[in-house]
Protein backbone atom coordinates (compact mmCIF):
# COMPACT_ATOMS: atom_id res chain seq x y z
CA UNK A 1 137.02 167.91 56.53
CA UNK A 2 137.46 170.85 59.04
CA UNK A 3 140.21 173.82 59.08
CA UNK A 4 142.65 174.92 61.32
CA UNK A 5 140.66 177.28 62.23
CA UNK A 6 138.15 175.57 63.75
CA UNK A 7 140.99 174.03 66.15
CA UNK A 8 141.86 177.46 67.24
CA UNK A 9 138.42 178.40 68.17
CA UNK A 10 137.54 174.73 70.00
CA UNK A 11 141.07 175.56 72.19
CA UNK A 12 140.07 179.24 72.90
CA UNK A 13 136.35 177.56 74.01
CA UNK A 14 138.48 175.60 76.25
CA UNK A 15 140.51 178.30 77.56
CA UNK A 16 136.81 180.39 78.39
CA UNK A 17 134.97 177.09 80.03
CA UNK A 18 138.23 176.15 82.28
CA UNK A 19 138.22 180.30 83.57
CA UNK A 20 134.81 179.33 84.33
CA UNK A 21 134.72 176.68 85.78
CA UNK A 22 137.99 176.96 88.15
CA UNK A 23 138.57 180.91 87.79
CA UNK A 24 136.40 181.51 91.16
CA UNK A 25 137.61 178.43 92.65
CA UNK A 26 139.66 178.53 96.12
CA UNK A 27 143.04 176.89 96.32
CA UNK A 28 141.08 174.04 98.75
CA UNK A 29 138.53 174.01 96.11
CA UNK A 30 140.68 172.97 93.52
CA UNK A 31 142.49 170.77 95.52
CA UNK A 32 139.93 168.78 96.78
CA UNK A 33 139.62 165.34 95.83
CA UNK A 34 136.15 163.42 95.80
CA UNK A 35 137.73 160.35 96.89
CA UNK A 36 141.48 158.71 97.07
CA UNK A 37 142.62 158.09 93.27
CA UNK A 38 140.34 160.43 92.16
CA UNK A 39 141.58 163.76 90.30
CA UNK A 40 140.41 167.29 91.79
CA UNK A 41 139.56 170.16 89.85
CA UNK A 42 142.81 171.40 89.62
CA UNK A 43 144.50 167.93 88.97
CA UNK A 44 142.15 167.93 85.60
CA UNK A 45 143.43 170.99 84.68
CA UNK A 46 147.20 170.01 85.44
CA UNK A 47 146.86 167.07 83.62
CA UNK A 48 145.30 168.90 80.91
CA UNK A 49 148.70 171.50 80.66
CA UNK A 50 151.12 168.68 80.53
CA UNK A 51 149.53 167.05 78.12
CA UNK A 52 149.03 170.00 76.03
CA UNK A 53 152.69 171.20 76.27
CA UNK A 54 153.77 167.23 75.85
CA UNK A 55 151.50 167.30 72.43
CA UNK A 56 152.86 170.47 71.34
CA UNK A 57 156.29 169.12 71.55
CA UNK A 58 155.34 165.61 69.25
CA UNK A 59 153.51 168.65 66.61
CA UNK A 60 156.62 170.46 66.52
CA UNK A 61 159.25 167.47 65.82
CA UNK A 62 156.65 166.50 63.28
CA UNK A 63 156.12 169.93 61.29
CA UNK A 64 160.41 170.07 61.55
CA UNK A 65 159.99 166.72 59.57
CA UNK A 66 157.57 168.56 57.05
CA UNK A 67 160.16 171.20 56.41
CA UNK A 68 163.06 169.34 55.92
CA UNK A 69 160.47 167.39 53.37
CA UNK A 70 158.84 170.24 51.77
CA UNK A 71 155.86 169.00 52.48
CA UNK A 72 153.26 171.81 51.57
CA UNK A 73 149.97 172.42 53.06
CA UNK A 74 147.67 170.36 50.57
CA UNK A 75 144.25 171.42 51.88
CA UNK A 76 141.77 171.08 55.14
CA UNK A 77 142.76 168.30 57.72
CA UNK A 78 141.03 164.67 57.17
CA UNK A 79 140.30 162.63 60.31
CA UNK A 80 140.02 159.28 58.35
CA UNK A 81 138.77 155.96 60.55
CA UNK A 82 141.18 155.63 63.06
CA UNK A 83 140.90 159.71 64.12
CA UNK A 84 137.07 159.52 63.80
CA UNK A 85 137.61 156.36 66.32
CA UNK A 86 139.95 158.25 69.26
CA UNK A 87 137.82 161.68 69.22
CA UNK A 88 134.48 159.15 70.02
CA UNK A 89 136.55 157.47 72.58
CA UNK A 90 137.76 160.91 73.90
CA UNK A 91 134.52 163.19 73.72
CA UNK A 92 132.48 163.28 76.94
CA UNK A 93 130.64 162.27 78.48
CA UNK A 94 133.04 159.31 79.22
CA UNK A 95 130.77 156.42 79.36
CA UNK A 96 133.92 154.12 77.48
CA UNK A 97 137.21 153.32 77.81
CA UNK A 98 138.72 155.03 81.21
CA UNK A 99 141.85 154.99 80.47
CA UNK A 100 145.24 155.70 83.37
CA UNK A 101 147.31 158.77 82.27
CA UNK A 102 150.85 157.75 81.31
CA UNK A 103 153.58 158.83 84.28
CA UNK A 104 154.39 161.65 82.10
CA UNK A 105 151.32 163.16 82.15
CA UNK A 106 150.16 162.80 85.50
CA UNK A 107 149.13 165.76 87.57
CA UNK A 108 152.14 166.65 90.31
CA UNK A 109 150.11 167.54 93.30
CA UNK A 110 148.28 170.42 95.06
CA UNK A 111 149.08 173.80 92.99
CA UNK A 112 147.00 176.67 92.88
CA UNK A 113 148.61 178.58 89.69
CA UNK A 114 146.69 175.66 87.36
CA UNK A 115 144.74 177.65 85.68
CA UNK A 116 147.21 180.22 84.59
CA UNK A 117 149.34 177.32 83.12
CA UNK A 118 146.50 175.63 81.53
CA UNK A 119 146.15 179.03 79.50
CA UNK A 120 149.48 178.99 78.84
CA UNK A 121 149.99 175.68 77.21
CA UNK A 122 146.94 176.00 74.89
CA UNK A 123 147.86 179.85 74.18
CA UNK A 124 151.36 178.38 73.11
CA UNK A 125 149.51 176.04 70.88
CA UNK A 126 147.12 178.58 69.64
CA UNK A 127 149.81 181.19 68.09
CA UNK A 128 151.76 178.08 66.31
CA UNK A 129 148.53 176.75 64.67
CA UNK A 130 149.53 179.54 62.21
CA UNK A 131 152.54 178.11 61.28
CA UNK A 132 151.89 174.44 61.07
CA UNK A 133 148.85 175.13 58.83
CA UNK A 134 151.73 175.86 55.99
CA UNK A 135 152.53 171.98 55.87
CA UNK A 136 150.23 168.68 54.91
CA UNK A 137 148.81 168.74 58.08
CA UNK A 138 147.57 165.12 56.62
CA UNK A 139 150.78 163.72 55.41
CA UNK A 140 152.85 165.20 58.71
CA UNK A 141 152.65 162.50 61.21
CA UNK A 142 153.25 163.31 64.92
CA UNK A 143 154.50 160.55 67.28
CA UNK A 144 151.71 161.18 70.07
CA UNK A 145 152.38 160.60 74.05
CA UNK A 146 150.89 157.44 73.68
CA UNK A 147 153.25 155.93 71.27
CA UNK A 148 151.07 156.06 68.12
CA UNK A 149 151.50 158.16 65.58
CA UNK A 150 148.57 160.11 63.76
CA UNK A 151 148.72 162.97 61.69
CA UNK A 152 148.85 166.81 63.07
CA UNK A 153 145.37 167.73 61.81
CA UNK A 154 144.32 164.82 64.14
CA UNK A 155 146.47 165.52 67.04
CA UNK A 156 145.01 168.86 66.94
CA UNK A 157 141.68 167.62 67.02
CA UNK A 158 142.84 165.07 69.98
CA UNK A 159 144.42 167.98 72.09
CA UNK A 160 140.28 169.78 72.12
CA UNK A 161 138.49 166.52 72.63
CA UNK A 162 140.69 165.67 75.52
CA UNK A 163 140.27 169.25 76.71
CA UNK A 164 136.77 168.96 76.63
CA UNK A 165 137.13 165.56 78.22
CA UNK A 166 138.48 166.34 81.16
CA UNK A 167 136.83 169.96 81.88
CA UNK A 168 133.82 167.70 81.86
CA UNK A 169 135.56 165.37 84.52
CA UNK A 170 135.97 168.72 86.35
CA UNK A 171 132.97 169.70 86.38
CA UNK A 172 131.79 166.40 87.68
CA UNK A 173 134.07 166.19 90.64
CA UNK A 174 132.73 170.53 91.69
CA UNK A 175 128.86 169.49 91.22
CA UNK A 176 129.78 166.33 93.26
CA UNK A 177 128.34 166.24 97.25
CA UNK A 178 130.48 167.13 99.71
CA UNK A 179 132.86 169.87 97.52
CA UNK A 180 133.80 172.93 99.22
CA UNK A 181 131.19 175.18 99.89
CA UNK A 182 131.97 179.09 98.38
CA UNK A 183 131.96 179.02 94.71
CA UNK A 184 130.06 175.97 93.72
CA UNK A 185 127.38 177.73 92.19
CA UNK A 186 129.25 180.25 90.32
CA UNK A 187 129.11 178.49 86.99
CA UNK A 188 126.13 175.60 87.11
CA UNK A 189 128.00 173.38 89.24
């Protein structure tokens, strides 16, 4: 069993390793793609916001459900079998199931204000972690993005692993040969 605290902290670890990893980053830097079909830096982190702000949205249609309900907070999230199962599948390395991004969540092209809405979207989801943690965060089920529905403790848990999931993707594609010379070294990669 974990707490919603824990959630907060993995999505403000998130928030510190993307400014890292893209904060020095040109906008050719984070645009640049190792190969055709292959997300840049800044793709990852676009993805990343939509799906955040997409997840956010399933949470809060969920939690209205819990207060129409009643449904109390009843004690610390529980991942059960079929959470444990999509956090392996999701934490990287990704040596498993690749999976395509559905439409809605695909990155829209070359941006360079990514990182500021990355923060965004998991800042928004930070401040209402308060606020959901008053219902059954274990009886509350949230119909996720991908058509399945879990409940919000594990969405929560989803929205970090496939943070850190795809940071790690972006790290791949800056220590890869052939990025952008300038700020490659700036953080490991």
């Amino acid at each position: 069993m974990w707490n919603m605290q824990d959630v907060r902290e993995q999505l403000e670890e998130l928030i510190a390793e993307a400014e890292l990893l893209a904060g020095p980053l040109t906008e050719a830097q984070l645009n640049w793609r190792p190969a055709a079909g292959r997300w840049s830096v800044g793709e990852c982190l676009q993805h990343l916001s939509v799906a955040t702000r997409k997840f956010h949205g399933c949470i809060e249609k969920g939690v209205a459900e819990a207060r129409r309900e009643g449904w109390k907070y009843t004690g610390p999230a529980r991942m059960g079998l079929m959470g444990r199962v999509v956090l392996w599948v999701m934490e990287p390395p990704v040596v498993f199931a690749k999976a395509k991004a559905p439409a809605e969540m695909m990155p829209g092209g070359r941006r360079k204000d990514v990182l500021e809405e990355f923060r965004a979207a998991h800042r928004a989801v930070i401040a209402a972690v308060p606020e959901w943690m008053e219902w059954d965060v274990n009886r509350t089920l949230v119909e996720s993005p991908l058509v399945v529905k879990y409940p919000v403790g594990v969405v929560l848990r989803v929205i970090a692993a496939h943070g850190r999931r795809h940071l790690w993707q972006a790290g791949v594609v800056r220590a890869m040969e052939g990025f952008p010379e300038g700020a490659k070294g700036a953080s490991g990669g």
